[in-house]
N, C-alpha and C. Protein backbone atom coordinates (compact mmCIF):
# COMPACT_ATOMS: atom_id res chain seq x y z
N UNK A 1 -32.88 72.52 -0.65
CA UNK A 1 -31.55 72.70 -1.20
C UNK A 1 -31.10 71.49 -2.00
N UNK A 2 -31.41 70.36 -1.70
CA UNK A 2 -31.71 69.09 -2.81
C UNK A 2 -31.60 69.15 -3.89
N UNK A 3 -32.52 70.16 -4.48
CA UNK A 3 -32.96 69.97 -5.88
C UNK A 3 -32.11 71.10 -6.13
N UNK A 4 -31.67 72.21 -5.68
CA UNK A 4 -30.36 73.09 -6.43
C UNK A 4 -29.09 72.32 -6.56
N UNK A 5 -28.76 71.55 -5.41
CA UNK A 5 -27.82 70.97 -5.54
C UNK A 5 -28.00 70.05 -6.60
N UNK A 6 -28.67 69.39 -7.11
CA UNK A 6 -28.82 68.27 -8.22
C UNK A 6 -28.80 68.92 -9.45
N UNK A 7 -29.35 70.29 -9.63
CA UNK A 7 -29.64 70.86 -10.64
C UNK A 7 -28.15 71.59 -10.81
N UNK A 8 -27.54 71.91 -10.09
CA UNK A 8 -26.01 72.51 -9.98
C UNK A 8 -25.33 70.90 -10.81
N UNK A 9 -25.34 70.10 -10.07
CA UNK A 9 -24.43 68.76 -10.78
C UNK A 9 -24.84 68.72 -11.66
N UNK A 10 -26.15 68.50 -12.78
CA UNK A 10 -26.11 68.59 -14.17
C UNK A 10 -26.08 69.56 -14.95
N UNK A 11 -26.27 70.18 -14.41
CA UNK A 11 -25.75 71.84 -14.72
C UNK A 11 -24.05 71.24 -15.44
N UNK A 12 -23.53 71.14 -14.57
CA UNK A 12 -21.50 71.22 -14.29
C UNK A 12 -21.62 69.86 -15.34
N UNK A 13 -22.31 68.74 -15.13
CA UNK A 13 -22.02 67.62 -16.21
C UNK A 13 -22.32 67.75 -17.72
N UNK A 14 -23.22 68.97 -17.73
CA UNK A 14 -23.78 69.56 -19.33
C UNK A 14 -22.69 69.84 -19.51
N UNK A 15 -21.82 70.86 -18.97
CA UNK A 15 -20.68 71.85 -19.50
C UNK A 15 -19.24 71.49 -19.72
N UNK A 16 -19.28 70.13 -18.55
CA UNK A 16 -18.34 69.21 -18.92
C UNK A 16 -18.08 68.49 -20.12
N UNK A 17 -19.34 67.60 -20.23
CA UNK A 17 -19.13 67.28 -21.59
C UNK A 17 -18.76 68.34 -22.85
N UNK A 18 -19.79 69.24 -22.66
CA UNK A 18 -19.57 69.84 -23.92
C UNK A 18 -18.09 70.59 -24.28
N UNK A 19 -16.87 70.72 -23.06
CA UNK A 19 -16.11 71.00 -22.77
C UNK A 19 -15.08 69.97 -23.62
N UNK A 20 -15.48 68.58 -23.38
CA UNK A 20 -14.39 67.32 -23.81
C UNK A 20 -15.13 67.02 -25.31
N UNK A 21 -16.45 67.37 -25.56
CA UNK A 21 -16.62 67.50 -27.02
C UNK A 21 -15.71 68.44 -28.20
N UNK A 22 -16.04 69.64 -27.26
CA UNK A 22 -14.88 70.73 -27.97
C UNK A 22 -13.68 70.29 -27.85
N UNK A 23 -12.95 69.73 -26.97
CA UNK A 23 -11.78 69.49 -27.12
C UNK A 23 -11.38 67.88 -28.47
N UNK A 24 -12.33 67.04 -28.03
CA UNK A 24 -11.87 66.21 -28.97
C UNK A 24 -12.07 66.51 -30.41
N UNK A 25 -13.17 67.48 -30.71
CA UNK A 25 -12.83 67.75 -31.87
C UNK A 25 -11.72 68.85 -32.25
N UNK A 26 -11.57 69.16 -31.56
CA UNK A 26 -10.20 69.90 -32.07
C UNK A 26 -8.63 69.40 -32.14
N UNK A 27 -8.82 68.23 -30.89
CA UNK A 27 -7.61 67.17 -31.22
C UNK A 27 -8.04 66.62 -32.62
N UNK A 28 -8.82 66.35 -33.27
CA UNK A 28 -8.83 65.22 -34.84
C UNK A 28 -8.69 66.46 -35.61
N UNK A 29 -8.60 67.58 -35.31
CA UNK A 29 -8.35 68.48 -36.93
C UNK A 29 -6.67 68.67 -36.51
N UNK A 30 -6.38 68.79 -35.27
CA UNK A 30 -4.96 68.90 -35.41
C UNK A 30 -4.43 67.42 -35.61
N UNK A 31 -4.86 66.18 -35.40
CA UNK A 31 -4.30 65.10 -35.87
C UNK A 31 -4.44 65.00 -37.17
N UNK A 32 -5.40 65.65 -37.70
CA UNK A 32 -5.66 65.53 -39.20
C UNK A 32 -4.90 66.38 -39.89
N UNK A 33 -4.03 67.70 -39.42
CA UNK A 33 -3.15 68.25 -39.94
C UNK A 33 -1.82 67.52 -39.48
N UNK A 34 -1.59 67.00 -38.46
CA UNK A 34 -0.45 65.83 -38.35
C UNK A 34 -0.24 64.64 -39.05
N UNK A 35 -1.20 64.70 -39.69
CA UNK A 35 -1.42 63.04 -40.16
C UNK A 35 -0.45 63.74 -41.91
N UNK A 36 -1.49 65.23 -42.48
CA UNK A 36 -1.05 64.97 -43.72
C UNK A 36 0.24 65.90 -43.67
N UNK A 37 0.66 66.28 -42.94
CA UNK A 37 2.27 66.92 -42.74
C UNK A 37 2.88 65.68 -42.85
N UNK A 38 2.75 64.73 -42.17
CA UNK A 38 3.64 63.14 -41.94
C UNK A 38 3.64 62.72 -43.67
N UNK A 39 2.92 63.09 -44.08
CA UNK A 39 2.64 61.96 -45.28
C UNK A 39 3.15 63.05 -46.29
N UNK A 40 3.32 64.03 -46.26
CA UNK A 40 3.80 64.88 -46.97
C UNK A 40 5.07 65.10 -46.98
N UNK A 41 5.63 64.73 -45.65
CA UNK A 41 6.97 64.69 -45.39
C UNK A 41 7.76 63.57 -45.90
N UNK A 42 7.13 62.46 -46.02
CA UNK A 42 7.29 61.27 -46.27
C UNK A 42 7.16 60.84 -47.71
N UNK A 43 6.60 62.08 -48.83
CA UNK A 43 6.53 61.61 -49.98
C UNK A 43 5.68 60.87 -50.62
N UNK A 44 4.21 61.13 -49.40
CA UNK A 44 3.22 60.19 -49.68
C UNK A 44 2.15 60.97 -49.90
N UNK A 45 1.41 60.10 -50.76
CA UNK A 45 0.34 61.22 -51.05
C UNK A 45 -0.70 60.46 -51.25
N UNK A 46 -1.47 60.17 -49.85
CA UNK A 46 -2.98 59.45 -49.52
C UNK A 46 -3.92 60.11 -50.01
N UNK A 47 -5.17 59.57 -50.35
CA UNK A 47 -6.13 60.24 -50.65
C UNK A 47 -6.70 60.79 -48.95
N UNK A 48 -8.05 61.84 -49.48
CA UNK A 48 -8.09 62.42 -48.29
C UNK A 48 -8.98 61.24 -47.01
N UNK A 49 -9.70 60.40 -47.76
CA UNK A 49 -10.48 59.22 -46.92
C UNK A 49 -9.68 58.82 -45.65
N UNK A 50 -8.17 58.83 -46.08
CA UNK A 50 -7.68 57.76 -45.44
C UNK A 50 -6.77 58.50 -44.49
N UNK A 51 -6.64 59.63 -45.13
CA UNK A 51 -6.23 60.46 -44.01
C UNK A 51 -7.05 61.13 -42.97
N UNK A 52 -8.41 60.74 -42.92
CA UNK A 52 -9.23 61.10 -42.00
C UNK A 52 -9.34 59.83 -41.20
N UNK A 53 -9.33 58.74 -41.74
CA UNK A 53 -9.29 57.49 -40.87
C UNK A 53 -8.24 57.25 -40.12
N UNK A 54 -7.06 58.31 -40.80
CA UNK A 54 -5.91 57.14 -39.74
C UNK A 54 -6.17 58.40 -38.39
N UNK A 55 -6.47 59.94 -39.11
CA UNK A 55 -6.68 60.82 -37.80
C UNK A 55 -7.63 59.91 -37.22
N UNK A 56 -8.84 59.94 -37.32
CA UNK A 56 -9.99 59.30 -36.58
C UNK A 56 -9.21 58.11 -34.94
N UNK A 57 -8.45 57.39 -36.14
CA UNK A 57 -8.25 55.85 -34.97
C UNK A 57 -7.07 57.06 -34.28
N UNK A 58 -5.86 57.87 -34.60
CA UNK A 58 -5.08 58.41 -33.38
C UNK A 58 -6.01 59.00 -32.42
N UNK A 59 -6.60 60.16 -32.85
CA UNK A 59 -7.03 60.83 -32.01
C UNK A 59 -7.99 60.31 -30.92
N UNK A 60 -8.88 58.51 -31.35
CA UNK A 60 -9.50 58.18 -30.63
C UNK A 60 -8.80 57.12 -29.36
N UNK A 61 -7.91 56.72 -30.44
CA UNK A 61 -7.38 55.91 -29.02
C UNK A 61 -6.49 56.54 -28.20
N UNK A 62 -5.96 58.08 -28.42
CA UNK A 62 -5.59 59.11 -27.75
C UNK A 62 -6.77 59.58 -26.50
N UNK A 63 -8.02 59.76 -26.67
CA UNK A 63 -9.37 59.45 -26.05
C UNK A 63 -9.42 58.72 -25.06
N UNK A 64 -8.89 57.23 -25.62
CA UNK A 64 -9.54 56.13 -25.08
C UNK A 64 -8.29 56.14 -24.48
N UNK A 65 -6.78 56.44 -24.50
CA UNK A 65 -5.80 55.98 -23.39
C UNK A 65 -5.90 57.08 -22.21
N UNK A 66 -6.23 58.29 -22.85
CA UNK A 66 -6.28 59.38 -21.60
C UNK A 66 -7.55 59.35 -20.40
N UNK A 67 -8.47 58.71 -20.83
CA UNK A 67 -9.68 57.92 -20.14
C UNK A 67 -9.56 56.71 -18.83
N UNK A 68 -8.69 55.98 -19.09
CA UNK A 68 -8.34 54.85 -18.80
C UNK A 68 -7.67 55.32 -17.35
N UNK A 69 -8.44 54.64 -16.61
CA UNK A 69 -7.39 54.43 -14.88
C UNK A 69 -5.98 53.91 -14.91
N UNK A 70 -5.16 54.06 -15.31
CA UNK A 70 -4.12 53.48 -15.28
C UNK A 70 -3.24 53.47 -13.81
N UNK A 71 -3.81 54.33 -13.11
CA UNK A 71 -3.40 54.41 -11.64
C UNK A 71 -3.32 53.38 -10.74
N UNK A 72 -4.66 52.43 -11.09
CA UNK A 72 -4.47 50.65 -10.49
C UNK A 72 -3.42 50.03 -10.97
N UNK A 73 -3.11 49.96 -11.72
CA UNK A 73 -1.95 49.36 -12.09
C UNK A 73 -0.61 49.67 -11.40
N UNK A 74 -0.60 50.52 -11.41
CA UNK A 74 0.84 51.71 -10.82
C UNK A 74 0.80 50.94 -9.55
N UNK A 75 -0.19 51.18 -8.68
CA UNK A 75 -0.08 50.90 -6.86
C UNK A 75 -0.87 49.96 -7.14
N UNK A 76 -0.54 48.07 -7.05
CA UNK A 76 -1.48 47.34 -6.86
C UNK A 76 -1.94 47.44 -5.36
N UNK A 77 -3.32 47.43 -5.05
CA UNK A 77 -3.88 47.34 -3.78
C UNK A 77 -3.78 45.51 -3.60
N UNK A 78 -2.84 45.38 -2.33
CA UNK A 78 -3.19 43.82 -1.94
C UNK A 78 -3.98 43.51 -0.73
């Protein structure tokens, strides 16, 4: 039962990822339609490079803050 059980956990870690793949790319096309609504609203008119870069850095450090333990912080253990 070892080896089902192991094969069950990467099983569930394949599908996981591919789960937070799909999702992050679908957060950068909706940041990338947030990005040029903002700039459109604003009277600005970026080329498209740079409106994929500024999606790129939101959506990643959106990534990188929802990742983050921030729970240690909250309750320091003394």
């Amino acid at each position: 039962m070892g080896v089902l059980d192991s094969f069950g956990a990467l099983v569930s870690s394949i599908i996981a990822a591919i789960v937070m793949l799909v999702f992050a790319i679908l957060s950068f096309f909706v940041t990338v339609f947030i990005v040029q609504m903002g700039a459109g609203l604003a009277g600005i008119s970026p080329g498209s490079d740079f409106v994929v870069l500024s999606a790129a850095i939101l959506a990643t450090g959106a990534i990188v803050a929802g990742a983050s333990p921030m729970t240690g912080l909250a309750n320091p253990q003394e």
